[in-house]
C-alpha atoms as a PDB file:
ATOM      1  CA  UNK A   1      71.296 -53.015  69.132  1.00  0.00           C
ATOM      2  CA  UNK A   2      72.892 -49.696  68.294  1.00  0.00           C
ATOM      3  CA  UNK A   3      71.853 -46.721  69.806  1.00  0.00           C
ATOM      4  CA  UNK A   4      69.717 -44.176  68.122  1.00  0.00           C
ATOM      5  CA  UNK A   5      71.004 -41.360  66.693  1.00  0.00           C
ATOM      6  CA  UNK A   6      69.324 -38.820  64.892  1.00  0.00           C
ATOM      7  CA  UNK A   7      70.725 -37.578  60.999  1.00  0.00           C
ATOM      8  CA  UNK A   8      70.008 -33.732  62.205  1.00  0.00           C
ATOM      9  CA  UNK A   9      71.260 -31.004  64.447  1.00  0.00           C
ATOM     10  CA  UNK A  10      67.525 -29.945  64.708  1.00  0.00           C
ATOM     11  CA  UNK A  11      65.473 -32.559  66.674  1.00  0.00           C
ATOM     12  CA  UNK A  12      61.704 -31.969  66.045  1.00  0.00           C
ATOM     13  CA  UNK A  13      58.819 -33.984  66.159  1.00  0.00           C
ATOM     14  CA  UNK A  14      59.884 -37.770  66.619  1.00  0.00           C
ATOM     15  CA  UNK A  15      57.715 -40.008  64.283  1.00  0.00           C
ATOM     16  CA  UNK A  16      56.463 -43.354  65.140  1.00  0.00           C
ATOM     17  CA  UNK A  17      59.225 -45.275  63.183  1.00  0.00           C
ATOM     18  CA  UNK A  18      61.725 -42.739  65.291  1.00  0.00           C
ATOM     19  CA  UNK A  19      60.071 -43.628  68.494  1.00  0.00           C
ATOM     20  CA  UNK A  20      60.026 -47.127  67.833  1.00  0.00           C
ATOM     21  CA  UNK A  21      64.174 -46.739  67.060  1.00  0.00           C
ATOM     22  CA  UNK A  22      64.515 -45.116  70.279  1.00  0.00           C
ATOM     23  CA  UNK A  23      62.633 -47.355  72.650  1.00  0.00           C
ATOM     24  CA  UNK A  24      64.831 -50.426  70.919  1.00  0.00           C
ATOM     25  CA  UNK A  25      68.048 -48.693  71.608  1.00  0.00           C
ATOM     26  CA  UNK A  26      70.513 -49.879  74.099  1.00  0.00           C
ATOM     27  CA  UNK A  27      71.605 -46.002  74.828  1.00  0.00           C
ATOM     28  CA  UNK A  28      70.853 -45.133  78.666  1.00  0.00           C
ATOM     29  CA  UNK A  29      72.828 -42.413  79.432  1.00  0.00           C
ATOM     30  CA  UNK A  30      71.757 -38.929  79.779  1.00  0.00           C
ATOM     31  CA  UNK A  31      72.634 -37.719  76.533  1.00  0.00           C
ATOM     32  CA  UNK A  32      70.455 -40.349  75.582  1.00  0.00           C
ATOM     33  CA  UNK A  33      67.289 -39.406  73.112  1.00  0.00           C
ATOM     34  CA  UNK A  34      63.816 -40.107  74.327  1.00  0.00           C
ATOM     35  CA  UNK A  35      60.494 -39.098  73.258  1.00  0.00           C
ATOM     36  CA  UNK A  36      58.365 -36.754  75.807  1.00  0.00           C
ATOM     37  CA  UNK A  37      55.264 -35.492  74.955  1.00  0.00           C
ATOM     38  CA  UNK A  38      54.813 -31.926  74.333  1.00  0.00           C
ATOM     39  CA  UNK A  39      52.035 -29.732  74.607  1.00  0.00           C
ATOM     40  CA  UNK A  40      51.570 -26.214  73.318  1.00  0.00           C
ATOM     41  CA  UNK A  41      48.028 -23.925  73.284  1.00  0.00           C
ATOM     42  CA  UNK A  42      46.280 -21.699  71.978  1.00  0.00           C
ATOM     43  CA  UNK A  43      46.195 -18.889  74.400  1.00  0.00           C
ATOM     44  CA  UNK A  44      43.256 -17.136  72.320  1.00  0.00           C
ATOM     45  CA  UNK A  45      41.109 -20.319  71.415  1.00  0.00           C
ATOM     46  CA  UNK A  46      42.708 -23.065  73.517  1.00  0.00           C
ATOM     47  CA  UNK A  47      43.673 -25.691  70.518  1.00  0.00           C
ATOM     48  CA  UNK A  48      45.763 -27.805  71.562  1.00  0.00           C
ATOM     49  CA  UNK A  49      48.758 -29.245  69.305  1.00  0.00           C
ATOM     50  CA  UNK A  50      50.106 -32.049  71.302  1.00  0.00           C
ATOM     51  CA  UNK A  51      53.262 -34.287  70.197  1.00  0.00           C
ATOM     52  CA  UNK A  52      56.100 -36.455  70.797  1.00  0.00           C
ATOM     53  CA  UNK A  53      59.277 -34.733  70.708  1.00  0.00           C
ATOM     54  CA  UNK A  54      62.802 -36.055  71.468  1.00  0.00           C
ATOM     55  CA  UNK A  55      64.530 -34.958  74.694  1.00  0.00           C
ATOM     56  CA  UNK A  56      67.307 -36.108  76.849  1.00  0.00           C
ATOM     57  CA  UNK A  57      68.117 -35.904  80.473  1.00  0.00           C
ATOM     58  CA  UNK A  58      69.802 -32.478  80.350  1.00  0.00           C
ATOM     59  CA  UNK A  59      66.674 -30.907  78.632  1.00  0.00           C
ATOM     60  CA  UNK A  60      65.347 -28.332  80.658  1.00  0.00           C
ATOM     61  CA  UNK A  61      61.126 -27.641  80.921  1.00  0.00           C
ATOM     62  CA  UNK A  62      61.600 -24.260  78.814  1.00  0.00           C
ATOM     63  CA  UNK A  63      64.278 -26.157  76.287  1.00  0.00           C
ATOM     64  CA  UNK A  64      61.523 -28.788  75.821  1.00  0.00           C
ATOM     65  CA  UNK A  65      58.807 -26.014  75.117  1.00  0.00           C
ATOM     66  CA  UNK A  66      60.956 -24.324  72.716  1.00  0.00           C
ATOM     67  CA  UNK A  67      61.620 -27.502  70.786  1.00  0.00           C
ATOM     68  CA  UNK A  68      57.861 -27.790  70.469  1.00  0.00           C
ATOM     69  CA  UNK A  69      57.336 -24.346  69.200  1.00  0.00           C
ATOM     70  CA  UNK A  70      60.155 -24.105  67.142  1.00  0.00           C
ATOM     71  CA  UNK A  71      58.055 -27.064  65.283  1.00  0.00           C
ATOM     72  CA  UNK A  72      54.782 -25.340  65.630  1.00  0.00           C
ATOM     73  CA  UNK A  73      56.243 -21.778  64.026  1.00  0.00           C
ATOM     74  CA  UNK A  74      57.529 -24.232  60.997  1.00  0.00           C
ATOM     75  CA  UNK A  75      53.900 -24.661  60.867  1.00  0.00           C
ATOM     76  CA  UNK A  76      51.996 -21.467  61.018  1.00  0.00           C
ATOM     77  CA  UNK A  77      51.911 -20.666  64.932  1.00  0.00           C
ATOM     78  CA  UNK A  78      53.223 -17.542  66.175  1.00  0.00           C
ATOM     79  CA  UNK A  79      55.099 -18.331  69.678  1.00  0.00           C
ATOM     80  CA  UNK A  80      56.680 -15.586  71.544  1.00  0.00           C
ATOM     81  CA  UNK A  81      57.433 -14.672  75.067  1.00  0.00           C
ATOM     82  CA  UNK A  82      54.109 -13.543  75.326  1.00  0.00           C
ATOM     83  CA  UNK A  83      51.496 -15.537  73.924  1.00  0.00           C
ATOM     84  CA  UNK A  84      51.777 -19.195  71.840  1.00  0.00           C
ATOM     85  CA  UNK A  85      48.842 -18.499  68.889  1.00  0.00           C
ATOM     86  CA  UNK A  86      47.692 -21.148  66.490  1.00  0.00           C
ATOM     87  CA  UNK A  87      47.652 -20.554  62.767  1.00  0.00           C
ATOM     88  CA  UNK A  88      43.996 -19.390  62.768  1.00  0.00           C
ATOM     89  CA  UNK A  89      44.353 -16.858  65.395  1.00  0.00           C
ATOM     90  CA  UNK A  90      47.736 -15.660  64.318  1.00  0.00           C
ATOM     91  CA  UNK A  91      45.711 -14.878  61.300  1.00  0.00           C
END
């Protein structure tokens, strides 16, 4: 088996036929892609928006977050140093 490599600079959400790639991949090494899951709230109502994302080794806990919400803004949220808010509240 090959190992997985995604087609774009931007790694986002990893589907289930993406995780399912991964996990049959031969690639170990710490460069190597692997789905973690993420989750981001609402800091005015709580919602939750919780995913599977594709990390590596090397990713650091605030690269990880910012993978998510670079995602979630794609989507509606607002997410800044201050406060992560969900489409409705953003609103």
């Amino acid at each position: 088996m090959t190992a997985f490599r995604p087609t774009s600079p931007d790694v986002w959400a990893a589907s289930p036929e993406t995780v399912s790639a991964i996990l049959r991949s031969d690639d170990t090494g710490p460069d190597a892609l692997h789905p973690a899951q993420i989750g981001v709230f609402c800091d005015h109502c709580g919602r939750a928006d919780e995913r599977d994302y594709l990390v590596n080794d090397r990713t650091s806990r605030p690269e990880r977050f910012e993978i998510a919400r670079r995602h979630l803004r794609a989507e509606g949220w607002t997410c800044t140093p201050d406060a992560d808010l969900c489409p409705t509240c953003t609103a």
